[in-house]
N, C-alpha and C. Protein backbone atom coordinates (compact mmCIF):
# COMPACT_ATOMS: atom_id res chain seq x y z
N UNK A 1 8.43 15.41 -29.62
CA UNK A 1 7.52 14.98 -28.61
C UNK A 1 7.94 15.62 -27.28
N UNK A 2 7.15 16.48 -26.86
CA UNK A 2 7.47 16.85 -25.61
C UNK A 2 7.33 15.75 -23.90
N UNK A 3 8.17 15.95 -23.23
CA UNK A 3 7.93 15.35 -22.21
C UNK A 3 7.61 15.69 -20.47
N UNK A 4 7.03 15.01 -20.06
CA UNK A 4 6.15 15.87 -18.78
C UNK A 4 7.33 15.71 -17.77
N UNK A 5 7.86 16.91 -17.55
CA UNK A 5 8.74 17.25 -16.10
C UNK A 5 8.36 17.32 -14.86
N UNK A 6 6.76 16.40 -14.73
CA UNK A 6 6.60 16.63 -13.23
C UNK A 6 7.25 15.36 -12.43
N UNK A 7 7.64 16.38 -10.93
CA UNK A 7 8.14 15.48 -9.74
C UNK A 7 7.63 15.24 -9.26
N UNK A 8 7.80 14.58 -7.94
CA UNK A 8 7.12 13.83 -7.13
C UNK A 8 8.10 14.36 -5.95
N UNK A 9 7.13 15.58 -4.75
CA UNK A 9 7.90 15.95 -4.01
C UNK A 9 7.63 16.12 -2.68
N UNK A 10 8.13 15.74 -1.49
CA UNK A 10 7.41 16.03 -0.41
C UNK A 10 6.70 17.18 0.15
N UNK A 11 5.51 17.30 0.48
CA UNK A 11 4.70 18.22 0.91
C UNK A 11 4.99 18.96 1.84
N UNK A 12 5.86 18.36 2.90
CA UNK A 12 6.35 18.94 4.12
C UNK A 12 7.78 20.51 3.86
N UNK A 13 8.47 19.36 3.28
CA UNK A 13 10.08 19.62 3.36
C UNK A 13 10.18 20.34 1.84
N UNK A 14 9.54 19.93 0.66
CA UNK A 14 9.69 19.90 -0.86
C UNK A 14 11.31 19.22 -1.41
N UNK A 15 11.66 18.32 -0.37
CA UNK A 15 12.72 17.31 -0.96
C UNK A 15 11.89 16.24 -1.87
N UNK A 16 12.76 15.79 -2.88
CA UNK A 16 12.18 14.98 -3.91
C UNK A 16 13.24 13.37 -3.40
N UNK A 17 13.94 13.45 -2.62
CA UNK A 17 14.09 11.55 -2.19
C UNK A 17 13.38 11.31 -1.45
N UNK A 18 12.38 10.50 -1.88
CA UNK A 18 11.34 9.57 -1.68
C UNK A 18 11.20 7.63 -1.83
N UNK A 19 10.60 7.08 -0.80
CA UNK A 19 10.86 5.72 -0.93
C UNK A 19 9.14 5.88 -1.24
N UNK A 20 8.94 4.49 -1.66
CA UNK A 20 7.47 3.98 -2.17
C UNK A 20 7.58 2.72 -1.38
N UNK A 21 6.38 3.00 -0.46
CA UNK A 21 5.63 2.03 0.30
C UNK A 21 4.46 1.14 0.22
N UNK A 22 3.94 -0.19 0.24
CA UNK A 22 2.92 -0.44 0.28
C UNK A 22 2.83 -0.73 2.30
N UNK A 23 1.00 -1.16 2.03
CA UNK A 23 0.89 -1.03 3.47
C UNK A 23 -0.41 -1.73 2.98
N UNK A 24 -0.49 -3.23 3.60
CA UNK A 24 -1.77 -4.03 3.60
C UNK A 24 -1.87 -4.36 5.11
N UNK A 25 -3.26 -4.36 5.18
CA UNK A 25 -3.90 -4.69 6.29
C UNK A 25 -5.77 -5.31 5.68
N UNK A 26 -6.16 -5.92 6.80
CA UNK A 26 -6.96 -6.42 6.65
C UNK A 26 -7.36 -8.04 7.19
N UNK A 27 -8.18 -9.17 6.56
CA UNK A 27 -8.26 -9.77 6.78
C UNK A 27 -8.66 -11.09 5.80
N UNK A 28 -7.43 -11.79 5.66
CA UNK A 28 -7.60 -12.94 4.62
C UNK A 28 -8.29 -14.54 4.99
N UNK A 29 -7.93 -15.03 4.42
CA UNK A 29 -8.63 -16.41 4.74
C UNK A 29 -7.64 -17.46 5.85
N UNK A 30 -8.05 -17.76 7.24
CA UNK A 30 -7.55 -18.32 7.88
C UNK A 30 -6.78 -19.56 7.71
N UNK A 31 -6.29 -20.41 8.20
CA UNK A 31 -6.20 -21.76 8.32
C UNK A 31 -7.33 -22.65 8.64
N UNK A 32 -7.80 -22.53 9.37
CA UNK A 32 -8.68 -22.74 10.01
C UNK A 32 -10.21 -23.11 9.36
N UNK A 33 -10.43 -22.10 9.15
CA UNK A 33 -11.88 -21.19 7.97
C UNK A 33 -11.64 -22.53 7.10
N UNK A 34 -10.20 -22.19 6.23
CA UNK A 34 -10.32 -23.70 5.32
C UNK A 34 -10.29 -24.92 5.67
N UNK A 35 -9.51 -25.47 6.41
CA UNK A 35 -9.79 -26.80 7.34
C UNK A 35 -11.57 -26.61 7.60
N UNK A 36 -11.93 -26.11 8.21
CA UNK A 36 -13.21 -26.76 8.71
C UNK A 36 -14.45 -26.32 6.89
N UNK A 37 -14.23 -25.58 6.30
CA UNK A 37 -15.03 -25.00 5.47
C UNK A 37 -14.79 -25.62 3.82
N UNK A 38 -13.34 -26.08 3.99
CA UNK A 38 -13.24 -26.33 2.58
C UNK A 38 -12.94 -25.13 1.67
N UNK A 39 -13.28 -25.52 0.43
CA UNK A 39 -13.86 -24.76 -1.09
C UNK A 39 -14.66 -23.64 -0.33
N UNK A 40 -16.01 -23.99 0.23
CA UNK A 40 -16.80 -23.18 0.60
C UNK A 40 -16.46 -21.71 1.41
N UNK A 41 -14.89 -22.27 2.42
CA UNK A 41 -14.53 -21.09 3.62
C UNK A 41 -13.99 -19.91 2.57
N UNK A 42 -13.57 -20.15 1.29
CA UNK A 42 -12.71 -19.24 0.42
C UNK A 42 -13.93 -18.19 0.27
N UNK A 43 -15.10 -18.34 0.26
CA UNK A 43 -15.84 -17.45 -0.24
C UNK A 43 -15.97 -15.76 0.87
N UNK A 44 -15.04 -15.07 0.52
CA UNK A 44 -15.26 -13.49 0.99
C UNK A 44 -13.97 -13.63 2.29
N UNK A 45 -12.87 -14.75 1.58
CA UNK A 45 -11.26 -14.82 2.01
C UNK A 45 -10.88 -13.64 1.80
N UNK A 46 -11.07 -12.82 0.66
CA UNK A 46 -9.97 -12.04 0.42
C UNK A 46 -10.40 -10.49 0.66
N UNK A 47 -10.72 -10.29 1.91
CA UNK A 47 -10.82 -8.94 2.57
C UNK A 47 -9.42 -8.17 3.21
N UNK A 48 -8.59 -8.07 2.02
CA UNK A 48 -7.82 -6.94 2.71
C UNK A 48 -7.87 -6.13 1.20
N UNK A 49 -6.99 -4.85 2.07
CA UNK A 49 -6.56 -3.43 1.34
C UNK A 49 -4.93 -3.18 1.29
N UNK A 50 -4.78 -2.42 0.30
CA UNK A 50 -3.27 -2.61 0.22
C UNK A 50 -3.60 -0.68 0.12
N UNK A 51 -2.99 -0.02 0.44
CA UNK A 51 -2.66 1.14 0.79
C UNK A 51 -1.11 1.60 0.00
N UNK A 52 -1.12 2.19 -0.90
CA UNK A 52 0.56 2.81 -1.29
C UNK A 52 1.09 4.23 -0.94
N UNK A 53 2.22 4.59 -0.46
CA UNK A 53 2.43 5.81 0.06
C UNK A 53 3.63 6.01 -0.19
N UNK A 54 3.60 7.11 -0.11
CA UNK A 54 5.91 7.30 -0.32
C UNK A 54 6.01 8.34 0.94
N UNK A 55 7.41 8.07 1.32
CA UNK A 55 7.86 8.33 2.43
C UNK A 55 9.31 9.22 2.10
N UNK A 56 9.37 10.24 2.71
CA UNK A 56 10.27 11.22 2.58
C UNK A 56 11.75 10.65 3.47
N UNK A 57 12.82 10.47 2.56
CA UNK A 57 14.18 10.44 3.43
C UNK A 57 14.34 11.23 4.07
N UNK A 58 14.21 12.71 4.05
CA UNK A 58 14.80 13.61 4.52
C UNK A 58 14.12 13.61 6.01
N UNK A 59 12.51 14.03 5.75
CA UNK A 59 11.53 14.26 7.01
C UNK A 59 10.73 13.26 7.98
N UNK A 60 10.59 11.71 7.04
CA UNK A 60 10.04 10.99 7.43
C UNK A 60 8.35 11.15 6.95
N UNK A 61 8.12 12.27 6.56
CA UNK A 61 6.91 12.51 6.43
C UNK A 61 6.17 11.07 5.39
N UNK A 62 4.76 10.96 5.53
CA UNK A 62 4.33 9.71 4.80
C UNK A 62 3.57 10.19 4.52
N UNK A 63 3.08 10.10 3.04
CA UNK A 63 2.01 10.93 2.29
C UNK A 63 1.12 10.02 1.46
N UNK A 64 -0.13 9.54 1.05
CA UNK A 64 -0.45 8.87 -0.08
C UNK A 64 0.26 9.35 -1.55
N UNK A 65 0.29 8.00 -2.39
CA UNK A 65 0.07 8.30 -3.82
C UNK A 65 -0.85 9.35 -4.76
């Protein structure tokens, strides 16, 4: 069985130590929203994005997945 030798390497520098990042932003369901809304405030709570990226030790550079 052969196996796939690809790396994962920075674009900038072509160093391969790399950290893996997530990165959420957005906007979830308040305190609030539920206190006054109930059951009902949950509906279209869960508006965020989570973003993943890896980040170069060497350069700093930050690249997507």
């Amino acid at each position: 069985m052969e196996q796939n030798d690809k790396k994962v390497a920075c674009p900038k520098c072509d160093n391969d130590e790399l950290q893996a990042i997530s990165d959420t932003h957005g906007k979830g369901a308040s305190f609030w929203k539920l206190c006054l809304c109930g059951i009902l405030g949950l509906c279209g709570a869960g508006k965020t994005k989570t973003d993943h990226y890896w980040v170069c030790k060497n350069c700093g550079n930050k690249f997507k997945m």
